[in-house]
N, C-alpha and C. Protein backbone atom coordinates (compact mmCIF):
# COMPACT_ATOMS: atom_id res chain seq x y z
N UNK A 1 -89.13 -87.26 -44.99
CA UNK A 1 -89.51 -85.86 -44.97
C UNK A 1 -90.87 -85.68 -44.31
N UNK A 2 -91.81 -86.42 -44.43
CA UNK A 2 -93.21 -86.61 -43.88
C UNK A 2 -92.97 -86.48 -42.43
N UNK A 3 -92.23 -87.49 -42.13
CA UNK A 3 -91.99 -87.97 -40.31
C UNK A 3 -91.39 -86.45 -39.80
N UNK A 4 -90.57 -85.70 -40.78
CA UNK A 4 -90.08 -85.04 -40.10
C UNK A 4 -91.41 -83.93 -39.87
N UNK A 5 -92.13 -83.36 -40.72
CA UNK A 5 -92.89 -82.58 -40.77
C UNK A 5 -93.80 -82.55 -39.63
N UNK A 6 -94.45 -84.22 -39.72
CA UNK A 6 -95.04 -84.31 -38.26
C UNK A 6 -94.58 -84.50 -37.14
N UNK A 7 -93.38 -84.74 -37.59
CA UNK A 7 -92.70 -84.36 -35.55
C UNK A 7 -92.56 -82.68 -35.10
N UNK A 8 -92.27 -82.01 -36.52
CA UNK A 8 -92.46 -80.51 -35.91
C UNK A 8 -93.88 -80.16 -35.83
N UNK A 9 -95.50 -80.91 -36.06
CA UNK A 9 -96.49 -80.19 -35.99
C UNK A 9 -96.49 -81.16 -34.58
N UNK A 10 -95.81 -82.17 -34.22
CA UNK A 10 -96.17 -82.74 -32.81
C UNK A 10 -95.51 -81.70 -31.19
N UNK A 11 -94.34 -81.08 -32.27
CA UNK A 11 -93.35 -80.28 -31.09
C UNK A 11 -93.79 -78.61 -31.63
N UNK A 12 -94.99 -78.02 -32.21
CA UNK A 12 -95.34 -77.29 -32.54
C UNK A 12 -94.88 -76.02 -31.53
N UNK A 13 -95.75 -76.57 -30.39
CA UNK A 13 -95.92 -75.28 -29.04
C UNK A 13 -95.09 -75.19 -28.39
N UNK A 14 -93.70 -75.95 -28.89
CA UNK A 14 -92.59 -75.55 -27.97
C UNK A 14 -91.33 -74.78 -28.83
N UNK A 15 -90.91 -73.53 -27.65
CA UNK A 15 -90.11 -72.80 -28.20
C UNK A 15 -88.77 -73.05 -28.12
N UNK A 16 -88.08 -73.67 -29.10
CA UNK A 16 -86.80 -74.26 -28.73
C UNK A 16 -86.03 -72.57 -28.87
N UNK A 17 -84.94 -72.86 -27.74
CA UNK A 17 -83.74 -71.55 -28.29
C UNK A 17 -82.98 -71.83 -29.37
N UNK A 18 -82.62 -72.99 -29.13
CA UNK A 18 -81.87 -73.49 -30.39
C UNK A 18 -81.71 -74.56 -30.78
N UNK A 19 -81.20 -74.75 -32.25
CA UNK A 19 -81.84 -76.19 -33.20
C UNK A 19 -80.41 -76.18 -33.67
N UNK A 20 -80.17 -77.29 -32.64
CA UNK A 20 -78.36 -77.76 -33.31
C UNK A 20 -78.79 -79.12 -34.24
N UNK A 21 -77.73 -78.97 -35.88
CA UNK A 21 -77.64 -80.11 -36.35
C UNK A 21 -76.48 -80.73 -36.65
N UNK A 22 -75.98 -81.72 -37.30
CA UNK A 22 -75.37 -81.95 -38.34
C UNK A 22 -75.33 -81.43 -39.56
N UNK A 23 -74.08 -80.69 -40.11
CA UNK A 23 -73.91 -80.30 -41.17
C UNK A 23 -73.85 -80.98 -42.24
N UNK A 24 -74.82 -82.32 -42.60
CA UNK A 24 -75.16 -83.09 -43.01
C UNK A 24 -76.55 -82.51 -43.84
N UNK A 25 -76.42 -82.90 -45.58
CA UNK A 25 -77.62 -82.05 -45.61
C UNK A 25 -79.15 -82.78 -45.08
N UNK A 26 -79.19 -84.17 -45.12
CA UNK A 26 -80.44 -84.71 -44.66
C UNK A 26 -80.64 -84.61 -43.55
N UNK A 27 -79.59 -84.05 -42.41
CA UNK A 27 -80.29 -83.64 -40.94
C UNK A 27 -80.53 -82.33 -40.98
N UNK A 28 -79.91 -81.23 -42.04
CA UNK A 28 -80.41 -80.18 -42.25
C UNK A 28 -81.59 -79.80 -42.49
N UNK A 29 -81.94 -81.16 -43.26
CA UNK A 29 -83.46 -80.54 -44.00
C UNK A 29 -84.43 -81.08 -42.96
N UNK A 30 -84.00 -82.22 -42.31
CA UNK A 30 -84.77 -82.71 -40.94
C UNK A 30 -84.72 -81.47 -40.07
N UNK A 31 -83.85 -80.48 -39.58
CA UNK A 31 -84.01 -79.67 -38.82
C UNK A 31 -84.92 -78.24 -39.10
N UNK A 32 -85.40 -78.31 -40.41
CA UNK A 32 -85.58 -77.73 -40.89
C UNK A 32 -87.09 -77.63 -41.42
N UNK A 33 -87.46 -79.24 -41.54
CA UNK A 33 -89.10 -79.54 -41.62
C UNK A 33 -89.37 -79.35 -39.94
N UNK A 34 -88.72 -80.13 -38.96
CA UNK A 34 -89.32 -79.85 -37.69
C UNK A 34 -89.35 -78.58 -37.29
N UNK A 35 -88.46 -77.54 -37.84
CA UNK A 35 -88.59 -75.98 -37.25
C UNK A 35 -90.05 -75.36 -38.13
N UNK A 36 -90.37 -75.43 -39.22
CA UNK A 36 -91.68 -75.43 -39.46
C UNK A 36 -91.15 -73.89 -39.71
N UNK A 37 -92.29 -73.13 -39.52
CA UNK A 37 -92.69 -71.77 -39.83
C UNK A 37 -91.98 -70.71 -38.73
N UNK A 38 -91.39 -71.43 -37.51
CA UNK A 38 -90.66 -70.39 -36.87
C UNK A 38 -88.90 -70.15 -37.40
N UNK A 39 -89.11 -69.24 -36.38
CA UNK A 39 -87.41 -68.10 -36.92
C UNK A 39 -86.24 -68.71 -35.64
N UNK A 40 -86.39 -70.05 -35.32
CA UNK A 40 -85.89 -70.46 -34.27
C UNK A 40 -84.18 -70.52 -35.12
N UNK A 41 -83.10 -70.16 -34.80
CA UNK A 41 -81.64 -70.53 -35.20
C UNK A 41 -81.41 -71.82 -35.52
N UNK A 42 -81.05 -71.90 -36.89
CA UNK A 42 -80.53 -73.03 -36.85
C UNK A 42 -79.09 -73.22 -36.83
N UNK A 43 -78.45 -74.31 -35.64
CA UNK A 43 -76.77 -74.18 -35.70
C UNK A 43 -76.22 -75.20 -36.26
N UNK A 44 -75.46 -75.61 -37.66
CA UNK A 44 -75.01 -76.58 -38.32
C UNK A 44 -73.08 -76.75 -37.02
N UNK A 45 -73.19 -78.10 -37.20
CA UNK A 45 -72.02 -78.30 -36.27
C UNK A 45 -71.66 -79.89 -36.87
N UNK A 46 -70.27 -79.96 -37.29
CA UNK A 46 -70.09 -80.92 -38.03
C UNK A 46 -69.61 -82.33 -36.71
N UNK A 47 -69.39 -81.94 -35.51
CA UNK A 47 -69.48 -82.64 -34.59
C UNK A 47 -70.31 -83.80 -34.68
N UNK A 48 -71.36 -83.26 -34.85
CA UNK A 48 -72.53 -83.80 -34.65
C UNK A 48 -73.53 -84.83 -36.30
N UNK A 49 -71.72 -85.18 -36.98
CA UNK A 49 -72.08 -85.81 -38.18
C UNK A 49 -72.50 -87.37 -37.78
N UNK A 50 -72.69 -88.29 -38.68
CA UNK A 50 -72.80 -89.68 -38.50
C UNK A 50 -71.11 -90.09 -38.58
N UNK A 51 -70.89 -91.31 -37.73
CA UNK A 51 -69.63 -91.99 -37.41
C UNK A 51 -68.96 -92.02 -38.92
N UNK A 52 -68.06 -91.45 -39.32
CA UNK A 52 -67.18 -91.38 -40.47
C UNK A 52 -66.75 -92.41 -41.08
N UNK A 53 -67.19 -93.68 -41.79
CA UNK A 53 -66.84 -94.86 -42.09
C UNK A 53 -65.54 -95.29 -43.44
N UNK A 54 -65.41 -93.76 -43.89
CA UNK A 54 -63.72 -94.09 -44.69
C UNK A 54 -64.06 -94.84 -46.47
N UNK A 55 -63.98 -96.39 -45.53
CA UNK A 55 -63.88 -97.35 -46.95
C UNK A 55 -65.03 -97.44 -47.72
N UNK A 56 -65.93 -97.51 -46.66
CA UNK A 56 -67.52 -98.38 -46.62
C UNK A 56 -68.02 -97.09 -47.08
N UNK A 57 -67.73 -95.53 -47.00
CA UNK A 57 -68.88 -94.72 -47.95
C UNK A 57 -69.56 -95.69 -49.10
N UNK A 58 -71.12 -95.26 -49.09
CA UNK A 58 -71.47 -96.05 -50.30
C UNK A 58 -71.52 -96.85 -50.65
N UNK A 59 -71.14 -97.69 -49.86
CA UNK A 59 -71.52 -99.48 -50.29
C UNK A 59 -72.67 -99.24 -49.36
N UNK A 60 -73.72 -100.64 -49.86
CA UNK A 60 -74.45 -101.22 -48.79
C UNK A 60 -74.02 -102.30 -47.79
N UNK A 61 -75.43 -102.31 -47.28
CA UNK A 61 -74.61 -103.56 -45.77
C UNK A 61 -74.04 -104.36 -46.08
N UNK A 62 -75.15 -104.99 -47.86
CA UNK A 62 -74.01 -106.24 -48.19
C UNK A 62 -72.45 -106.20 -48.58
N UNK A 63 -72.71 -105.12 -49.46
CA UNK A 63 -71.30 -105.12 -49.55
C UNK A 63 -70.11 -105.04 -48.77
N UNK A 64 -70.25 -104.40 -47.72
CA UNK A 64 -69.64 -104.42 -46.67
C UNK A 64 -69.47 -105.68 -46.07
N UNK A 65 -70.42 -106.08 -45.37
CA UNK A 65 -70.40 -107.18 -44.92
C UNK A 65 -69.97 -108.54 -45.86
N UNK A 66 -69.82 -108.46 -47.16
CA UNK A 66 -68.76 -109.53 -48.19
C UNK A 66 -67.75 -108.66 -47.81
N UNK A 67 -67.09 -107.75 -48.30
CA UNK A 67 -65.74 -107.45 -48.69
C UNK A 67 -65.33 -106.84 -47.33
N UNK A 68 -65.66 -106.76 -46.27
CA UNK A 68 -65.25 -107.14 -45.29
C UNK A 68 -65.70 -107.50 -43.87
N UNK A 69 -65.84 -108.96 -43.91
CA UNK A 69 -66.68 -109.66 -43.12
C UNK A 69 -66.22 -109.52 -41.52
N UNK A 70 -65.14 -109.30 -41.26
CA UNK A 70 -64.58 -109.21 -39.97
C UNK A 70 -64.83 -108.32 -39.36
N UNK A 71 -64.09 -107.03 -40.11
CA UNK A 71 -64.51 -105.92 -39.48
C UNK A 71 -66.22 -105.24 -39.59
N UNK A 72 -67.11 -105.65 -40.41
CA UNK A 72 -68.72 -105.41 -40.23
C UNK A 72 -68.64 -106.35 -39.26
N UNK A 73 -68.48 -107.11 -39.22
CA UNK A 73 -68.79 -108.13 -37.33
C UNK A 73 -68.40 -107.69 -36.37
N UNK A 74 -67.46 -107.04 -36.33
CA UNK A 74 -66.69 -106.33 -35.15
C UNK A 74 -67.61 -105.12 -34.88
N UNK A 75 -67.58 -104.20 -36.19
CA UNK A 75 -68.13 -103.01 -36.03
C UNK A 75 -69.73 -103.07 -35.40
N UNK A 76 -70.53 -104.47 -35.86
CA UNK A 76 -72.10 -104.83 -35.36
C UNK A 76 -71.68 -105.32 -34.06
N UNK A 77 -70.78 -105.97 -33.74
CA UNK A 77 -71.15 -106.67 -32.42
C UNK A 77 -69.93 -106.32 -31.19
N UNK A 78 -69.04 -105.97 -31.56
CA UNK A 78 -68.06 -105.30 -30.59
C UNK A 78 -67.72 -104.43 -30.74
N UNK A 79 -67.85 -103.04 -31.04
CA UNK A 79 -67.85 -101.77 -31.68
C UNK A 79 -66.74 -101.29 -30.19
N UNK A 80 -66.50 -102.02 -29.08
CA UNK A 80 -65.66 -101.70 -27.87
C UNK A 80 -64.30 -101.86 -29.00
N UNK A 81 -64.44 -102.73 -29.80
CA UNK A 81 -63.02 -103.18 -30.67
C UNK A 81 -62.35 -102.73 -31.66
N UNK A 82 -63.28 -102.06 -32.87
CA UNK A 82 -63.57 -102.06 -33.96
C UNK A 82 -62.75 -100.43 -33.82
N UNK A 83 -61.74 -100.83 -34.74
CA UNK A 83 -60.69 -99.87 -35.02
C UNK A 83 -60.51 -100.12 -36.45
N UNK A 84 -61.17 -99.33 -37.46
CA UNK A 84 -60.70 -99.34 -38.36
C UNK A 84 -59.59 -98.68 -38.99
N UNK A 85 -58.72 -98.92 -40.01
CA UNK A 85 -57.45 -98.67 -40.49
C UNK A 85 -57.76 -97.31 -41.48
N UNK A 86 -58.90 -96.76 -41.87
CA UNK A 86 -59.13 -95.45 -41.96
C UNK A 86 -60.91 -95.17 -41.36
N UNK A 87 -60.91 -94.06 -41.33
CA UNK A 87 -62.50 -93.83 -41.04
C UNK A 87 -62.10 -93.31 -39.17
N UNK A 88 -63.27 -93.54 -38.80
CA UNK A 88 -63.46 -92.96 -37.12
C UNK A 88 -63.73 -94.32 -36.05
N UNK A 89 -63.26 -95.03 -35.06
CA UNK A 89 -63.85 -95.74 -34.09
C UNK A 89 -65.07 -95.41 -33.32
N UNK A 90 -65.48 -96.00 -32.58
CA UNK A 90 -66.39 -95.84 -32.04
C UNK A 90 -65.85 -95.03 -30.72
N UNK A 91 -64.73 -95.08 -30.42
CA UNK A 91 -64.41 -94.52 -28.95
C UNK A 91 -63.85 -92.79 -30.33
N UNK A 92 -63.29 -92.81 -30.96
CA UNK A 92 -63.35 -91.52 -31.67
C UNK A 92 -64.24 -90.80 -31.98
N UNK A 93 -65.84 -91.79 -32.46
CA UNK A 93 -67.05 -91.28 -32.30
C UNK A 93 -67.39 -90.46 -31.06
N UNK A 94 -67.30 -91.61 -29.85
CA UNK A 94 -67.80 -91.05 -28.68
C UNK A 94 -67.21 -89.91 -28.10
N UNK A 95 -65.54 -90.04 -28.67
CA UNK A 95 -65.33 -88.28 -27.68
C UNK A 95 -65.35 -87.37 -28.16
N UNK A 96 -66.18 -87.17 -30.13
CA UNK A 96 -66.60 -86.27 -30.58
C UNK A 96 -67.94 -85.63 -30.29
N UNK A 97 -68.44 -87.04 -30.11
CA UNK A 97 -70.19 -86.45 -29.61
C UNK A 97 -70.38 -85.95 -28.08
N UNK A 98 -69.64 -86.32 -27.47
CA UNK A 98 -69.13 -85.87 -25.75
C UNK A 98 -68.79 -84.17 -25.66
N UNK A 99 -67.94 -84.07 -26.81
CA UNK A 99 -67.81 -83.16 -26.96
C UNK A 99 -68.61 -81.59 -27.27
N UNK A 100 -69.39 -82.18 -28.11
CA UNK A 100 -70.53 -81.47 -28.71
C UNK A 100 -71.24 -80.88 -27.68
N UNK A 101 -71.78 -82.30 -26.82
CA UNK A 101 -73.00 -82.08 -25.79
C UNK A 101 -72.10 -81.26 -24.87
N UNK A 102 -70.94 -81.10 -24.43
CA UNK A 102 -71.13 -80.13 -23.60
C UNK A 102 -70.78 -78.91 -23.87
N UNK A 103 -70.50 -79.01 -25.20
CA UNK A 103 -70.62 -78.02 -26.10
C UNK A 103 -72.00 -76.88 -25.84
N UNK A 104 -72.88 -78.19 -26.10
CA UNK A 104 -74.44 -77.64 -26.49
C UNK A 104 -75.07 -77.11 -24.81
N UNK A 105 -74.71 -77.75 -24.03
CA UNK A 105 -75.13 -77.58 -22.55
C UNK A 105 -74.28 -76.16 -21.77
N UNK A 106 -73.36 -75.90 -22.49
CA UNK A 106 -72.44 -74.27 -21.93
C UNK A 106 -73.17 -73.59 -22.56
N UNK A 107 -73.73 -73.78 -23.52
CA UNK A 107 -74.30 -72.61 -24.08
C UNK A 107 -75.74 -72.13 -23.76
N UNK A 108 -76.16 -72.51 -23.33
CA UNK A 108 -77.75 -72.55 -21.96
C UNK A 108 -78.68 -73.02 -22.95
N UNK A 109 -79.74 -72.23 -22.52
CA UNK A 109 -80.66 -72.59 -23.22
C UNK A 109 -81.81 -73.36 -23.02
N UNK A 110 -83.59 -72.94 -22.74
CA UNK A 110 -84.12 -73.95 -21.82
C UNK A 110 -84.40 -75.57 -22.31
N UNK A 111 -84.55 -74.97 -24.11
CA UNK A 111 -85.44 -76.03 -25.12
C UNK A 111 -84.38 -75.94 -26.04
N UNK A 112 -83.72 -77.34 -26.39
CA UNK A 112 -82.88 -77.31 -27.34
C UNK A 112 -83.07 -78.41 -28.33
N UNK A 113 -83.17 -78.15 -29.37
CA UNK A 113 -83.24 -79.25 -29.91
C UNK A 113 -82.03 -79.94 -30.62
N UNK A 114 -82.22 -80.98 -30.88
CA UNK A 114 -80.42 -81.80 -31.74
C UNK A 114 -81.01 -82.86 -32.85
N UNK A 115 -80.25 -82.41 -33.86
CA UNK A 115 -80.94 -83.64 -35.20
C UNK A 115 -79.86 -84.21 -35.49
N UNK A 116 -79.31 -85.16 -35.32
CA UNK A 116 -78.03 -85.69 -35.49
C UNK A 116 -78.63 -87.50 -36.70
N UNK A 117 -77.62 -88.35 -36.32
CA UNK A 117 -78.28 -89.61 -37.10
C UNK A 117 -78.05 -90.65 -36.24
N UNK A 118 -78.27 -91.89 -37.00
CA UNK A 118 -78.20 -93.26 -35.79
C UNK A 118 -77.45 -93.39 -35.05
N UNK A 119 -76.55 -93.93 -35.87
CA UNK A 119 -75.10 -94.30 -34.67
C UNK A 119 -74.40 -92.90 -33.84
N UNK A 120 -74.78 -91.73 -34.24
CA UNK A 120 -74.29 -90.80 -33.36
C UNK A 120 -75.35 -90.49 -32.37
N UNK A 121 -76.35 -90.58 -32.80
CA UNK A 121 -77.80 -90.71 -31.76
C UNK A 121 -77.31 -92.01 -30.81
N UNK A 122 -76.81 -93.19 -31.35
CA UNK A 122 -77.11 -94.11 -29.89
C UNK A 122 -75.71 -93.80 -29.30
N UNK A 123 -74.54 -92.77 -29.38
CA UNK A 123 -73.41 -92.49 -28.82
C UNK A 123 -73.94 -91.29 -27.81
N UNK A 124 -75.27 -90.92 -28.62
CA UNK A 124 -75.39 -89.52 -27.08
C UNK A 124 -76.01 -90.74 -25.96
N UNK A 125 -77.39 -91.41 -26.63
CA UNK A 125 -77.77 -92.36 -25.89
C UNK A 125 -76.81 -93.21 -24.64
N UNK A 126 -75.99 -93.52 -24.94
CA UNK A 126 -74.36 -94.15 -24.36
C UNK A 126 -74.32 -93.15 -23.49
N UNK A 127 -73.90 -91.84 -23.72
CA UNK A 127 -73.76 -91.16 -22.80
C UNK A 127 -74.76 -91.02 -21.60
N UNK A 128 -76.05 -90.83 -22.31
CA UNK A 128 -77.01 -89.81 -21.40
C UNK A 128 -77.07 -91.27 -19.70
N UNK A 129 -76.94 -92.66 -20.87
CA UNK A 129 -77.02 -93.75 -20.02
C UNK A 129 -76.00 -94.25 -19.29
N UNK A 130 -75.11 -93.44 -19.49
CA UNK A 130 -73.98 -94.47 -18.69
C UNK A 130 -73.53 -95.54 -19.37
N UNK A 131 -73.69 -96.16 -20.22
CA UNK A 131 -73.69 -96.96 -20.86
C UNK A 131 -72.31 -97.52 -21.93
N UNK A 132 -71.14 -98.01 -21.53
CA UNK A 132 -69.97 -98.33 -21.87
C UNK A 132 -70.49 -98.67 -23.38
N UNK A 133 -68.99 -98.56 -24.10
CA UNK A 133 -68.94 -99.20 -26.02
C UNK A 133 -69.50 -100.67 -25.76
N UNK A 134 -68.98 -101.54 -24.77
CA UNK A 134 -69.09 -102.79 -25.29
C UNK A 134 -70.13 -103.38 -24.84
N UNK A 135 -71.35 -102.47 -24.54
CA UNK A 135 -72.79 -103.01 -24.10
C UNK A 135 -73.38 -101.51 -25.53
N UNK A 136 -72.71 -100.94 -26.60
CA UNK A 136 -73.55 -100.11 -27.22
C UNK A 136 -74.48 -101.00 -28.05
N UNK A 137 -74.68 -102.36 -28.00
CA UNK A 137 -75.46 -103.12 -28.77
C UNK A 137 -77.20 -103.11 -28.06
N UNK A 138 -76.97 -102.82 -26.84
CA UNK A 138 -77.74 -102.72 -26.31
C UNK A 138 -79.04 -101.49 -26.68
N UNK A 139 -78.39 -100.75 -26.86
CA UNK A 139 -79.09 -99.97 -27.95
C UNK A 139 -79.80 -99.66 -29.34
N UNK A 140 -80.99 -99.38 -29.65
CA UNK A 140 -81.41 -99.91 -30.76
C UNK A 140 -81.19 -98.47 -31.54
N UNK A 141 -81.04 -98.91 -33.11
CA UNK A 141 -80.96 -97.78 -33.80
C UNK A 141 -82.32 -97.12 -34.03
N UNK A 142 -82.83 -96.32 -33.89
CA UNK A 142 -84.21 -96.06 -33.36
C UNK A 142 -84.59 -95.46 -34.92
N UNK A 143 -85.62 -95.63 -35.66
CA UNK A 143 -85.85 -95.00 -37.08
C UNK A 143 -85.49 -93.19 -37.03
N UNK A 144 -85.85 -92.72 -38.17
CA UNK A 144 -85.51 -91.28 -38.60
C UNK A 144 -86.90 -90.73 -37.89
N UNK A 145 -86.01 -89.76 -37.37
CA UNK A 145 -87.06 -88.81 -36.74
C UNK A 145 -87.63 -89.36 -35.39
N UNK A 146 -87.07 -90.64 -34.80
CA UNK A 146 -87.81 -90.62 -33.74
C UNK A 146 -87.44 -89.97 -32.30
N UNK A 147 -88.41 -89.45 -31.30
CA UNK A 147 -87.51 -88.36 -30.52
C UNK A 147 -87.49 -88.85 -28.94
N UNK A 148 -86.12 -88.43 -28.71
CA UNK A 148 -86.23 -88.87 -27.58
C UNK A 148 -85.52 -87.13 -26.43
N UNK A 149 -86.12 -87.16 -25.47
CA UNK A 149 -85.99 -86.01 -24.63
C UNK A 149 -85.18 -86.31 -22.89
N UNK A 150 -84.58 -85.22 -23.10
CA UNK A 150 -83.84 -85.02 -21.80
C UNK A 150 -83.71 -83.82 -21.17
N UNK A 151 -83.01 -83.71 -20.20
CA UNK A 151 -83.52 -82.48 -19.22
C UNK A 151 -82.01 -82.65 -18.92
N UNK A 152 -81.40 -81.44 -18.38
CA UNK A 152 -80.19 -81.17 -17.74
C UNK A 152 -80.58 -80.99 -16.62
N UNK A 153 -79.41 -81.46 -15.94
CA UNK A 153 -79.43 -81.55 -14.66
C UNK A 153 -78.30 -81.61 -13.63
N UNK A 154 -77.94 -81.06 -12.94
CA UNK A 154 -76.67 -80.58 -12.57
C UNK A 154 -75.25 -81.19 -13.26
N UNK A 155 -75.63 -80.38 -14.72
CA UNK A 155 -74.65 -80.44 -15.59
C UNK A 155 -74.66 -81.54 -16.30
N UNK A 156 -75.45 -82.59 -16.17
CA UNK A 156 -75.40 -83.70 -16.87
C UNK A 156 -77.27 -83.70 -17.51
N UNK A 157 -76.94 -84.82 -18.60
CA UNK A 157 -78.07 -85.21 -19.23
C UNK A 157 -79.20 -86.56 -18.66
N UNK A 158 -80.12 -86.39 -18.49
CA UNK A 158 -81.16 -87.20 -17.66
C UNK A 158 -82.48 -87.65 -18.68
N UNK A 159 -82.66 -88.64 -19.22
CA UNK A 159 -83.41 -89.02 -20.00
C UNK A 159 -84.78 -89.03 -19.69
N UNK A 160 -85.32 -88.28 -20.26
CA UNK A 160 -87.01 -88.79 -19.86
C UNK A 160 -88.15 -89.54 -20.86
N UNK A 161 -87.66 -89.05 -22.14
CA UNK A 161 -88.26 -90.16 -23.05
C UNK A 161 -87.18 -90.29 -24.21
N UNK A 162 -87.39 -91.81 -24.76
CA UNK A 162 -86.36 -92.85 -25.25
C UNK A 162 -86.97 -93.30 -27.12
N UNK A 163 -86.81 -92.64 -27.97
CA UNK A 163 -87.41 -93.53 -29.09
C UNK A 163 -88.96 -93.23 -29.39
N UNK A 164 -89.48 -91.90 -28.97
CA UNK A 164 -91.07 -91.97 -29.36
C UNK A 164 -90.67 -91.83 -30.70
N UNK A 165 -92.13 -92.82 -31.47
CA UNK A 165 -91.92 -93.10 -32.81
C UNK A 165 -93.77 -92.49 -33.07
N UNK A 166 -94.72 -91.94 -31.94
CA UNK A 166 -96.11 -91.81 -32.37
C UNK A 166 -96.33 -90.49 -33.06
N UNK A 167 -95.44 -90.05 -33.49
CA UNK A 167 -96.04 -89.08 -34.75
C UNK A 167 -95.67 -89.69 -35.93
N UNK A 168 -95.37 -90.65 -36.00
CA UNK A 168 -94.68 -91.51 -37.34
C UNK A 168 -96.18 -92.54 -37.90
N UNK A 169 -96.90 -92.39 -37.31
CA UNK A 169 -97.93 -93.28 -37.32
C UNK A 169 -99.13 -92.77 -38.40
């Protein structure tokens, strides 16, 4: 809650049109410390939840990773593979969050902001990069709240900063 607070006194002077989240309540309330004191919209969009994991709600890593060792290996290291027998894939992930963004990009807008979570954060990441499922390891799960910015650009997304973590400091 802190991190979030100071990333909205770091993004203070900018006027977003709109503050898309996850209908998730902890990206809610993240969208919600960074909007601070303005009347900026906030748009809840369940698109834009964390990857739907089914079995594994609620366990931790370990547990997961005991009671089922194959598929947490698959899902950490080949996520190109990793089809689970309930829950969402990673390629089901990706053409929900695909979706979203051009969702979010028809709808204009100069300053937009998006509070989403890890693994759906490194699926826009994937996108903005070009970046196929079976190199998404390549990507780091970047902590809460850290921001990274892009610019549209003939219709597509263009990264200009990746993971700032210096208002966390």
């Amino acid at each position: 809650m802190e991190d979030a607070r100071k990333l909205g006194e770091k993004l203070q002077k900018i006027d977003f049109d709109y503050i898309y989240t996850s209908n998730q309540g902890r990206a809610i309330d993240t969208a919600r410390l960074i909007r601070g004191k303005k009347k900026t919209e906030i748009i809840e969009d369940h698109d834009l939840q964390e990857i739907r994991l089914s079995l594994w709600e609620g366990m931790t890593i370990d547990e997961i990773s005991k009671v089922y060792p194959e598929d947490y290996d698959t899902y950490m290291n080949r996520p190109d593979l990793y089809k689970p027998s309930e829950g969402e894939s990673y390629e089901d992930l990706y053409r929900r969050i695909n979706k979203v963004l051009k969702k979010i990009i028809s709808c204009g807008g100069k300053n937009i902001l998006i509070v989403t979570h890890g693994v759906s954060l490194k699926i826009i990441l994937a996108i903005i990069k070009n970046i196929p499922l079976n190199k998404l390891s390549e990507i780091p799960v970047y902590p809460g709240t850290a921001l990274n910015i892009c610019k549209i650009k003939d219709n597509s997304l263009e990264l200009i900063l990746e993971g700032d973590t210096s208002h966390m400091d």
